[in-house]
Protein backbone atom coordinates (compact mmCIF):
# COMPACT_ATOMS: atom_id res chain seq x y z
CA UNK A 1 0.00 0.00 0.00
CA UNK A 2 3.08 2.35 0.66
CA UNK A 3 4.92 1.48 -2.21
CA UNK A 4 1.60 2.02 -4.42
CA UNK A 5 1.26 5.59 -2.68
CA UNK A 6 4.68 6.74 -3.39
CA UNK A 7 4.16 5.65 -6.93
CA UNK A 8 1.21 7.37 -7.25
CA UNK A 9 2.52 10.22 -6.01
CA UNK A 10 5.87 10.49 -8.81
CA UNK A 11 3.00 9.88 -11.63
CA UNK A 12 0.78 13.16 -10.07
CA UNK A 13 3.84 15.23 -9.74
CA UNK A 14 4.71 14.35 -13.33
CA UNK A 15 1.23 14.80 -15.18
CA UNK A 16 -0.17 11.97 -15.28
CA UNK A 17 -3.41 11.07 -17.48
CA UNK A 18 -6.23 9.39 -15.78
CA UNK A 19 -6.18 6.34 -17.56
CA UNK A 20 -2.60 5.76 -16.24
CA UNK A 21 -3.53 7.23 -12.90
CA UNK A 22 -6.20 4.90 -12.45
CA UNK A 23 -3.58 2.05 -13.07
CA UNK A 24 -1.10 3.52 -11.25
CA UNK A 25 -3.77 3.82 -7.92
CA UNK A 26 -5.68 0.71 -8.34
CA UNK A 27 -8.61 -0.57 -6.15
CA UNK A 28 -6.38 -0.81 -2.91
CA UNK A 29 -6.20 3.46 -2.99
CA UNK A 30 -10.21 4.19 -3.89
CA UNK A 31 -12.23 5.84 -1.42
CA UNK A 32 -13.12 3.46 1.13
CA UNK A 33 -15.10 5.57 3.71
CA UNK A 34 -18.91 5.20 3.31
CA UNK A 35 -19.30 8.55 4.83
CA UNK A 36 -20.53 11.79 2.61
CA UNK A 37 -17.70 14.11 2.54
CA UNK A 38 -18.31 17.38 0.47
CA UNK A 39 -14.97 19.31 -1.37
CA UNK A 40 -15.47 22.84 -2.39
CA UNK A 41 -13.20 24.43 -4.67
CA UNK A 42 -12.95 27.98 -5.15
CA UNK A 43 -11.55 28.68 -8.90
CA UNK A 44 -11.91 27.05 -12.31
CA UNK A 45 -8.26 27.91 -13.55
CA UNK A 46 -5.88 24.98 -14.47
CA UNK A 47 -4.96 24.45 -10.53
CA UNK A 48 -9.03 24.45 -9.49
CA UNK A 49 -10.62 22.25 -12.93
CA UNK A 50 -7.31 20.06 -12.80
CA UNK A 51 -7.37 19.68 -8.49
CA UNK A 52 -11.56 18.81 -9.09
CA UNK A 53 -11.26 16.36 -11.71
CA UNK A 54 -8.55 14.31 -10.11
CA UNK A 55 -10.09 13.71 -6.74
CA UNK A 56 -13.00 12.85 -8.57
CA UNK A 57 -10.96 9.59 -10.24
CA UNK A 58 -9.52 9.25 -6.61
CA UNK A 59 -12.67 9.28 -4.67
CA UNK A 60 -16.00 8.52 -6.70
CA UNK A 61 -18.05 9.24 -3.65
CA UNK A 62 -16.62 12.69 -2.68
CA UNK A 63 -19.08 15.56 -3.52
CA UNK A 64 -17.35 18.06 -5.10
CA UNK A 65 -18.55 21.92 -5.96
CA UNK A 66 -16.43 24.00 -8.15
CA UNK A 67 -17.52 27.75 -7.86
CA UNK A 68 -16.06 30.09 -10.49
CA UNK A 69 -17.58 33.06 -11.72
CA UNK A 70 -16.90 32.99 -15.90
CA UNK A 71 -18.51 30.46 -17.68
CA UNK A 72 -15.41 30.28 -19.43
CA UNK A 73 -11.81 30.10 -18.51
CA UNK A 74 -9.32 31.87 -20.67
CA UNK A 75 -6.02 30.56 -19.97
CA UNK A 76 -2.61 32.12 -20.56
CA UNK A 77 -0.05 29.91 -21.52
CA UNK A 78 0.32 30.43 -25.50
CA UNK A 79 -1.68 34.05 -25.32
CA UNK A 80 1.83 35.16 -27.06
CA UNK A 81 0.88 33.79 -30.02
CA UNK A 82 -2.31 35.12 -30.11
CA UNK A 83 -0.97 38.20 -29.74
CA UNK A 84 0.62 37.82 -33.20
CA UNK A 85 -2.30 35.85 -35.12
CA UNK A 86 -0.68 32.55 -34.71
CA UNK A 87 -3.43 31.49 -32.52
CA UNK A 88 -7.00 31.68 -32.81
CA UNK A 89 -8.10 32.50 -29.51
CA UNK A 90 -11.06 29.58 -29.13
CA UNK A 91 -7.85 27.41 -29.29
CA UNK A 92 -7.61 29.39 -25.73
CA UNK A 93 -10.71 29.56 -23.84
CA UNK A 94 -12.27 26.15 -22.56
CA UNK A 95 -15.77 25.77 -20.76
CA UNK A 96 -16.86 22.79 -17.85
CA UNK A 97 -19.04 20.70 -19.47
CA UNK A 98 -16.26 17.45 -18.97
CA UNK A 99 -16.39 18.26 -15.43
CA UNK A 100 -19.82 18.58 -15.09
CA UNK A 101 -20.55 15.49 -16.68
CA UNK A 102 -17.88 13.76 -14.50
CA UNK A 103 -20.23 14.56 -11.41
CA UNK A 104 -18.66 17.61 -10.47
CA UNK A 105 -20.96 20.25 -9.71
CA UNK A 106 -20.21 23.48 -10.96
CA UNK A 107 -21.57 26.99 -9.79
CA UNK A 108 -20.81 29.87 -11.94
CA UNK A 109 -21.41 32.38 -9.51
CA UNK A 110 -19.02 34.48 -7.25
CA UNK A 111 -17.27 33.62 -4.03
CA UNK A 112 -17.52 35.77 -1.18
CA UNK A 113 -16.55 34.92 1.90
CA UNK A 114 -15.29 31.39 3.59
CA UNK A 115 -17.19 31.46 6.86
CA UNK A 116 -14.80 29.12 9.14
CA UNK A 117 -17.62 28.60 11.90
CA UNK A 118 -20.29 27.22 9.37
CA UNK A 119 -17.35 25.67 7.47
CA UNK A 120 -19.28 26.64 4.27
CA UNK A 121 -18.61 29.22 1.18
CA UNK A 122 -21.14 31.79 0.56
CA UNK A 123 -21.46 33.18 -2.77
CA UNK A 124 -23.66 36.26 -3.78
CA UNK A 125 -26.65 33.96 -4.39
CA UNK A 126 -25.95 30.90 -2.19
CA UNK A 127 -23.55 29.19 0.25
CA UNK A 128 -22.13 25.33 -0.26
CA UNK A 129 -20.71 23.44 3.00
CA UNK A 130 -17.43 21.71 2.82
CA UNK A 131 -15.34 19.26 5.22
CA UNK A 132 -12.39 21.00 2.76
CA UNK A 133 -12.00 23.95 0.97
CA UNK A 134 -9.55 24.43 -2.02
CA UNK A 135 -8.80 27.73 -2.71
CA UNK A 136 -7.51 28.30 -6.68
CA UNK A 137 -8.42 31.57 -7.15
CA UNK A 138 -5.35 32.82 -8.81
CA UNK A 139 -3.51 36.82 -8.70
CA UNK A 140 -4.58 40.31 -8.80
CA UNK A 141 -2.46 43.52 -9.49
CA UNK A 142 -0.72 45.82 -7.36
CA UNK A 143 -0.48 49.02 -9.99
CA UNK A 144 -0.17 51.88 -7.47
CA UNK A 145 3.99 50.75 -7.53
CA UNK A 146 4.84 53.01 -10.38
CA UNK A 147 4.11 56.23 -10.19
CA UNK A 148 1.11 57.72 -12.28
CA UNK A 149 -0.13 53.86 -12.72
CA UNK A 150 -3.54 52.92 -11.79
CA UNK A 151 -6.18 50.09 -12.39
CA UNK A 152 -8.44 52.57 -15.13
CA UNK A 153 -5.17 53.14 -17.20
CA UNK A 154 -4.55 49.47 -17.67
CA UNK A 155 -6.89 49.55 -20.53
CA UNK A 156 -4.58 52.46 -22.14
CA UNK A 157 -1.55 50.52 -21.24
CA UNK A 158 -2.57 46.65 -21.04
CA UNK A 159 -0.62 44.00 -19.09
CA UNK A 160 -2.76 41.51 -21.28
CA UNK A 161 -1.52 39.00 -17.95
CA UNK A 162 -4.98 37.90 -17.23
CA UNK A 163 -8.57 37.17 -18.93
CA UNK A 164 -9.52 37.69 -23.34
CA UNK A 165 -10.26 41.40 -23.03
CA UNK A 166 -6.55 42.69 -21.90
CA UNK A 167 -4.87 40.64 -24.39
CA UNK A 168 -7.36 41.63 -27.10
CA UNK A 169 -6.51 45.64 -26.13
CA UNK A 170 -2.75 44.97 -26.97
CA UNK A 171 -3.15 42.86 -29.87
CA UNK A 172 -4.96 45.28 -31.20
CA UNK A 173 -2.73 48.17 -30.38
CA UNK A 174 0.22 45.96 -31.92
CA UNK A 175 -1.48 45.42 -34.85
CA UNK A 176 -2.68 49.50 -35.62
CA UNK A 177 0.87 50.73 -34.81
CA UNK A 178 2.56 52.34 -37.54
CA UNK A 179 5.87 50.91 -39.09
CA UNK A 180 8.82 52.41 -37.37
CA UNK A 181 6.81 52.53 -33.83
CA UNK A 182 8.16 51.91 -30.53
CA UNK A 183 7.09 49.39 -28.01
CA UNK A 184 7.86 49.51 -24.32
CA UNK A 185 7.31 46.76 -22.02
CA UNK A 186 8.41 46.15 -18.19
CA UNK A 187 7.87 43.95 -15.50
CA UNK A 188 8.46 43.40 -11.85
CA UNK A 189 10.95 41.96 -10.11
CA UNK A 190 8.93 40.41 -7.77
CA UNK A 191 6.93 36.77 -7.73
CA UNK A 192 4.33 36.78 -10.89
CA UNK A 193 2.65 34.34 -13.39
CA UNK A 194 5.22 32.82 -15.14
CA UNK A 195 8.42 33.91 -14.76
CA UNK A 196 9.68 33.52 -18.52
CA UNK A 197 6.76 34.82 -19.60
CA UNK A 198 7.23 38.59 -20.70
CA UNK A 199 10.67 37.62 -22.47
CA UNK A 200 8.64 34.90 -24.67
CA UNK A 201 6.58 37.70 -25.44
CA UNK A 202 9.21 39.61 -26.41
CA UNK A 203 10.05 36.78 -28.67
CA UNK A 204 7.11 36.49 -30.70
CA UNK A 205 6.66 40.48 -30.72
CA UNK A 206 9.95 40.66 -32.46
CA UNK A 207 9.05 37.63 -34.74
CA UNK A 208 5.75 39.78 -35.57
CA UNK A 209 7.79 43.30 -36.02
CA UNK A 210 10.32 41.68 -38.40
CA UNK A 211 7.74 40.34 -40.74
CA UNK A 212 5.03 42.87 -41.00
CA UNK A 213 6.49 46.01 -39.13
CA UNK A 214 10.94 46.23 -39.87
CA UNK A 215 11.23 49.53 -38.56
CA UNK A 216 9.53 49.45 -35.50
CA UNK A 217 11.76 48.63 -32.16
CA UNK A 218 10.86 46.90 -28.67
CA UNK A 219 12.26 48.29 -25.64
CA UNK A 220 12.07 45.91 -22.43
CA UNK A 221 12.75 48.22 -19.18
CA UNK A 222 13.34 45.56 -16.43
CA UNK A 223 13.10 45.55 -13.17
CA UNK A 224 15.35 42.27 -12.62
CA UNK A 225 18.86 42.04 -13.23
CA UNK A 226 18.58 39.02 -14.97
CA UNK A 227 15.81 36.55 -16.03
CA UNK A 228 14.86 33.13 -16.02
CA UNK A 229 16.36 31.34 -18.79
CA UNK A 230 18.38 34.39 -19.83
CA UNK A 231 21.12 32.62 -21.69
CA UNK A 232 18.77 31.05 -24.12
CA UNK A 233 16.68 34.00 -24.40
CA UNK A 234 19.70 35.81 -25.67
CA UNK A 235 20.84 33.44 -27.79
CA UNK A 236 17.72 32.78 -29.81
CA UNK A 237 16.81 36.51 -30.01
CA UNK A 238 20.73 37.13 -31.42
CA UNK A 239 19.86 34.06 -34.39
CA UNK A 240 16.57 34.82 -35.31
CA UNK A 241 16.16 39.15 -34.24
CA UNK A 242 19.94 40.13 -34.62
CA UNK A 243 20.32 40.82 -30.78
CA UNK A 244 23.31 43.10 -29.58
CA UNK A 245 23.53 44.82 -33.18
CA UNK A 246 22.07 47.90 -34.67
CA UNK A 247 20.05 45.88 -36.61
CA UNK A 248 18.55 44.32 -33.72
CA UNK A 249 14.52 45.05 -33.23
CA UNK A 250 15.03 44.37 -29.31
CA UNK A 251 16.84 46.05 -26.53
CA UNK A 252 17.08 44.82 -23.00
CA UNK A 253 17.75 47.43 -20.11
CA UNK A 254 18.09 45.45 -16.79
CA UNK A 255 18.03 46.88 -13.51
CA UNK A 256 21.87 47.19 -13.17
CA UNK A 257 21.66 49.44 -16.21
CA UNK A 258 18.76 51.85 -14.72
CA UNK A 259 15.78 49.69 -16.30
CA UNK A 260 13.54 49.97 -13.20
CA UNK A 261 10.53 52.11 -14.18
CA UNK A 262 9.59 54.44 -11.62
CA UNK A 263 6.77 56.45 -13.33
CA UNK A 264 4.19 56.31 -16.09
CA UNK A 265 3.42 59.76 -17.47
CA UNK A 266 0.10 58.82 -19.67
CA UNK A 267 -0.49 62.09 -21.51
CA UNK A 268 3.05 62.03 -23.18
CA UNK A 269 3.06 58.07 -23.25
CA UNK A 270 6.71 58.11 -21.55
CA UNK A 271 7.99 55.93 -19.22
CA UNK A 272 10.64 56.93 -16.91
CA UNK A 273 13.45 55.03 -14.86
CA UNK A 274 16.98 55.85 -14.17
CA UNK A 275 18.80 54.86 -17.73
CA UNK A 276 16.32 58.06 -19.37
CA UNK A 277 12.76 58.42 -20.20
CA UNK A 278 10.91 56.78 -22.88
CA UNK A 279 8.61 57.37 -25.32
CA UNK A 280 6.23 54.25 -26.68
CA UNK A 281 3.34 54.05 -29.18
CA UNK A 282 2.67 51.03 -27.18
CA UNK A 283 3.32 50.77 -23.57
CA UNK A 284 2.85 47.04 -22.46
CA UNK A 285 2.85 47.24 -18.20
CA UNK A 286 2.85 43.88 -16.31
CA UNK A 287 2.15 45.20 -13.06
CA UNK A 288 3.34 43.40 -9.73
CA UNK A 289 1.24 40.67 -8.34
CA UNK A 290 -0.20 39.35 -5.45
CA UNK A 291 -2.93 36.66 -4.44
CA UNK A 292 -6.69 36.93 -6.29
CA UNK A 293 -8.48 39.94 -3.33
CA UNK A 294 -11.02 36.93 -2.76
CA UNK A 295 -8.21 35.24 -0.81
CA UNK A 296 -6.69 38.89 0.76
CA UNK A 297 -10.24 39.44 1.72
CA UNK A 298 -10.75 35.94 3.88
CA UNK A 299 -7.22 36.11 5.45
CA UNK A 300 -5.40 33.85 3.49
CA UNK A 301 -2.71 35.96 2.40
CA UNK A 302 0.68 36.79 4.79
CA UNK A 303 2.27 40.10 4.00
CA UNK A 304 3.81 39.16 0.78
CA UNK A 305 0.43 39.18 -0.57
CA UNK A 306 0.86 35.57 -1.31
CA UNK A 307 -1.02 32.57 1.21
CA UNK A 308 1.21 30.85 2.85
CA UNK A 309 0.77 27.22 3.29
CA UNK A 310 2.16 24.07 4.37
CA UNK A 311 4.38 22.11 1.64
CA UNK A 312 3.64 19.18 2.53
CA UNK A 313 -0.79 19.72 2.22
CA UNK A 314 -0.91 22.34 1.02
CA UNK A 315 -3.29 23.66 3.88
CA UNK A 316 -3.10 27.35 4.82
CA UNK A 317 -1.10 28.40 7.47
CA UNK A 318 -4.04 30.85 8.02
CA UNK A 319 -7.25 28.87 8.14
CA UNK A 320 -7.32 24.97 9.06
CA UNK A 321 -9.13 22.74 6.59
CA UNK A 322 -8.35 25.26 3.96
CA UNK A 323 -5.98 24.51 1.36
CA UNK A 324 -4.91 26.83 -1.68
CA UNK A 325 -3.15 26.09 -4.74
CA UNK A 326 -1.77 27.67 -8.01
CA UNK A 327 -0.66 31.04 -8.32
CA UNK A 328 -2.02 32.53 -5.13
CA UNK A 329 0.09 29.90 -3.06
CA UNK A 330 3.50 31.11 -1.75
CA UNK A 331 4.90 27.40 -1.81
CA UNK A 332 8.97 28.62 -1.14
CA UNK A 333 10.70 27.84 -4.48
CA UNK A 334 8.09 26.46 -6.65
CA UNK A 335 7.26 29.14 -9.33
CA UNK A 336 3.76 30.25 -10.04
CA UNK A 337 3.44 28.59 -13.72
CA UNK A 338 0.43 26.36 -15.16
CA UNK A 339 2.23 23.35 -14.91
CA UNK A 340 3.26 23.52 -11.34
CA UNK A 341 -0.44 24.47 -10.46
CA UNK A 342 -1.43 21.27 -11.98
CA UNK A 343 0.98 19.37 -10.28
CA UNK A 344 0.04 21.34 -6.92
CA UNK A 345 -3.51 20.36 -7.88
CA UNK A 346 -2.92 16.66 -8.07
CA UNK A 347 -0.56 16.69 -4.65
CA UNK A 348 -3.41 18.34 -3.09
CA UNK A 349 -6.07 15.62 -4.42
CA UNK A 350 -4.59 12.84 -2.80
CA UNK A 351 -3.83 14.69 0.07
CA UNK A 352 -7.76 15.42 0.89
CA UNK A 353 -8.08 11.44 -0.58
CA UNK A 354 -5.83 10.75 2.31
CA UNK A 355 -6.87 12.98 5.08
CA UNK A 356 -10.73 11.69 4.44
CA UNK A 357 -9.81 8.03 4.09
CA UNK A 358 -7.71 8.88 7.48
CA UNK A 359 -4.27 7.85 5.96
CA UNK A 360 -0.71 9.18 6.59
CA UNK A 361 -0.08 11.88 4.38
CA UNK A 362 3.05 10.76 1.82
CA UNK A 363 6.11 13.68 1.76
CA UNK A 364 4.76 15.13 -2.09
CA UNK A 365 7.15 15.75 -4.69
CA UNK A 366 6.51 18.40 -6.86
CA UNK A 367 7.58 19.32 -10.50
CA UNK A 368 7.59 22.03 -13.42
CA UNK A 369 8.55 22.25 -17.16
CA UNK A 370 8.53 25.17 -18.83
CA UNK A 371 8.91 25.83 -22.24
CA UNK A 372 8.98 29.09 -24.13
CA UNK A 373 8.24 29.92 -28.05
CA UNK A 374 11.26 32.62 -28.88
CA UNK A 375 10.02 32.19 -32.94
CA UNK A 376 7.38 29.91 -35.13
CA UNK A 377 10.02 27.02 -35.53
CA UNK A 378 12.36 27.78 -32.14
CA UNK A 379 11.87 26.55 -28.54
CA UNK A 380 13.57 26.10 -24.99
CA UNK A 381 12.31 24.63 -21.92
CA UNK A 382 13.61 24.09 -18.44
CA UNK A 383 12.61 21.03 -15.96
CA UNK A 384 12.85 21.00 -12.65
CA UNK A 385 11.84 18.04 -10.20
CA UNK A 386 11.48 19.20 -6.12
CA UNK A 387 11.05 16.95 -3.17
CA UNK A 388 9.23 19.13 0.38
CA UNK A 389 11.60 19.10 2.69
CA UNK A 390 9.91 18.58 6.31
CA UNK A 391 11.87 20.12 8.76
CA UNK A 392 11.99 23.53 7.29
CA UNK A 393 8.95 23.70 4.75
CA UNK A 394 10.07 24.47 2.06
CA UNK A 395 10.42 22.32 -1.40
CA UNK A 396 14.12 21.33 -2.37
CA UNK A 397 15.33 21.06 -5.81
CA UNK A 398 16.46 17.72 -6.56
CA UNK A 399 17.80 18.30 -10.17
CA UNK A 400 17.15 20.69 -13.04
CA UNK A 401 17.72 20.46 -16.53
CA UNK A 402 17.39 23.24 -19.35
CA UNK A 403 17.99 22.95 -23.02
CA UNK A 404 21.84 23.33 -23.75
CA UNK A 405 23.61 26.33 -25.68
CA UNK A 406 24.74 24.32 -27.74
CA UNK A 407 22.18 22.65 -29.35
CA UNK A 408 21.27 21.35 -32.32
CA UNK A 409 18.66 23.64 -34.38
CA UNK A 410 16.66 19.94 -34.45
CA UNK A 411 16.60 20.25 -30.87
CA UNK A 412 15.11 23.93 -30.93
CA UNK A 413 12.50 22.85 -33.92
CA UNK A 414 11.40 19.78 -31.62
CA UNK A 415 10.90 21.73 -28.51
CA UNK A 416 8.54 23.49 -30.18
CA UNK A 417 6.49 20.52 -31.11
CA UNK A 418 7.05 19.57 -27.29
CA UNK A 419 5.44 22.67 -25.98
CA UNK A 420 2.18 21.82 -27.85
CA UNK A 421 2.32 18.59 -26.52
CA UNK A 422 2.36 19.80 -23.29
CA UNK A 423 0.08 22.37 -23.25
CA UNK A 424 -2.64 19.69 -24.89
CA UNK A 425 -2.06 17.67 -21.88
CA UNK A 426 -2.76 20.20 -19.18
CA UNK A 427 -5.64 21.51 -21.03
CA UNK A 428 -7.17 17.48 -21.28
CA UNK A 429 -6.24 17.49 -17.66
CA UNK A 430 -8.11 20.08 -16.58
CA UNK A 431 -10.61 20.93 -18.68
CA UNK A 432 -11.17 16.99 -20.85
């Protein structure tokens, strides 16, 4: 029973389908309690639909609730592409009818408030009971830290980091700028969705400007003073956009350089940090982040802005028989990216599997690939596997791989093929 466990656990943290799940877990790990436990989950993202549908295979008898408010989830992995009309944007968005057929019941309908004495979750229409509450509501935006910044002017200046309508704004921005424009994008140097992120944008933004706009430039004012996965970055943007030349349709200004933008000055579309002030016809602003206000707003969060929780459950270290996954959870050294909320998701399904079926909780191992598009036939991806370490909560890297500098251009033209591969997987995991 151990051994099966353990197992169980390496195929969660590693993706696992359901059909292989179910092989892997067998009859001696389904739900074996006769009682009527009830699961809510707060959050349809790729942590909530992917958490939901995997207790579900573990424990037939569980009732589960998802509550999320869209009827629709509109996910962000990829969005770069649709940015530059590589993607439809249907290939994006995904509805709950798999879930719902699986038995899960889902509410579209806001959460309010987690009311720890009733132990239920009241919505602005109802309220659902729960023996345990997943929390996968996902980020907000802090946009009060630069100067002249505020939540109205993120429609003039989109972060297009969340939801259809801000990534529709700066596609279509993109698109009506004039040849020989200026972009200017920046982003924090504190914990966000996915830390590669804005620099694969950049990619595909400079694959977009050399084919239908050659004079136009992108300036990236950065807060950090370096970036996940720099080294590839840089060497895929000098192949394919002539990086570190004149010719070059991107320039990088890190923080040791003065890239730290300080101030937004909207009627003169300038932004301003220490290496000058600069002028954009486009002004792309990926504000810092901080745990979905539905989470700051029940006491979840510490004063990070992010909800602490334990590694090993993934319960807060705020409110018992709450747990909280994805984004929103500050779980010490795993990043906030899709994948590792879907591995979070399944950890924390056979965690409630265990705690209801009153069985030791396993030490989880966690992993996350990531894998950027820097141009239509050109990919790199990192991989990192993490084991929770006990005694001082946090998660321990065990070993990391990331694709060489010296690869072969098969390798880059495969990796591409790879990333679609993986994104189809998370999206049948979650969402069918």
């Amino acid at each position: 029973m151990l051994d099966e466990r353990r197992t169980l656990l390496k195929w969660l943290a590693t993706g696992a389908g359901f059909a292989a799940l179910d092989a892997v877990a067998g009859p001696a790990l389904k739900f074996a309690s006769t009682e009527r436990f009830k699961v809510v989950v707060i959050g349809g993202g790729f942590a909530g639909a992917t958490f939901a549908r995997t207790l579900r295979h573990l424990a037939p008898n569980v009732n589960i609730t998802l509550i999320e408010e869209n009827p629709k989830y509109h996910c962000g992995p990829l969005g770069a592409e649709c940015l530059v009309d590589k993607r439809d944007e249907k290939t994006l968005t995904f509805d709950y009818a798999k879930l719902a057929a699986e038995g899960i019941t889902v509410v579209h309908d806001r959460a309010t408030k987690i009311n720890t004495e009733k132990k239920c979750v009241e919505t602005r229409h109802s309220s659902y009971d729960y023996d345990r509450c997943v929390v996968a509501a996902g980020i907000s935006f802090d946009f009060e830290h630069i100067k002249g910044h505020s939540r109205e002017l993120a429609n003039v200046f989109p972060h297009a980091w969340k939801g259809a309508e801000q990534l529709n704004i700066l596609k279509e921005q993109l698109h009506e700028m004039p040849d020989g424009g200026t972009i200017l994008m920046t982003a924090p140097n504190t914990e966000y969705r996915c830390p590669p992120g804005p620099y694969e944008r950049v990619s595909q933004i400079a694959e977009y400007l050399k084919s239908h706009k050659p004079n136009s430039k992108l300036i990236f004012l950065d807060s950090k003073e370096r970036f996940p996965k720099q080294a590839q970055f840089e060497l895929a943007w000098t192949k394919l956009y002539g990086y570190g030349t004149e010719q070059s349709n991107i320039q990088w200004i890190g923080a040791k350089q003065g890239g730290t933008v300080t101030e937004l000055r909207a009627d003169t579309r300038e932004l301003v940090c220490a290496a000058g002030t600069f002028k954009g016809d486009v002004i792309n602003i990926i504000p810092r982040q901080k745990a979905d206000l539905f989470a700051a707003a029940n006491g979840l969060t510490g004063e990070n802005g992010w909800c602490p929780v334990n590694t090993q459950t993934l319960e807060s270290l705020k409110i018992t028989n709450v747990h909280v996954i994805g984004d929103a959870a500050d779980a010490h050294s795993l990043p906030k990216s899709a994948f590792a909320a879907t591995c979070q998701a399944r950890v924390c399904a056979l965690v409630i599997h265990s705690i209801l079926n009153k069985q030791p909780v396993m030490t989880p191992e966690y992993m996350n690939v990531c894998f950027s598009l820097c141009g239509t036939h050109y990919a790199i991806s990192v991989s990192v596997n993490y084991r929770q370490n006990p005694d001082s909560n946090k998660i321990d890297t065990i070993s990391a791989n990331i694709t060489p500098l010296d690869s072969p251009e098969e390798q880059y033209i495969s990796e591409v093929q790879s990333a679609y591969a993986l994104f189809d997987s998370m999206v049948t995991g979650a969402f069918g």
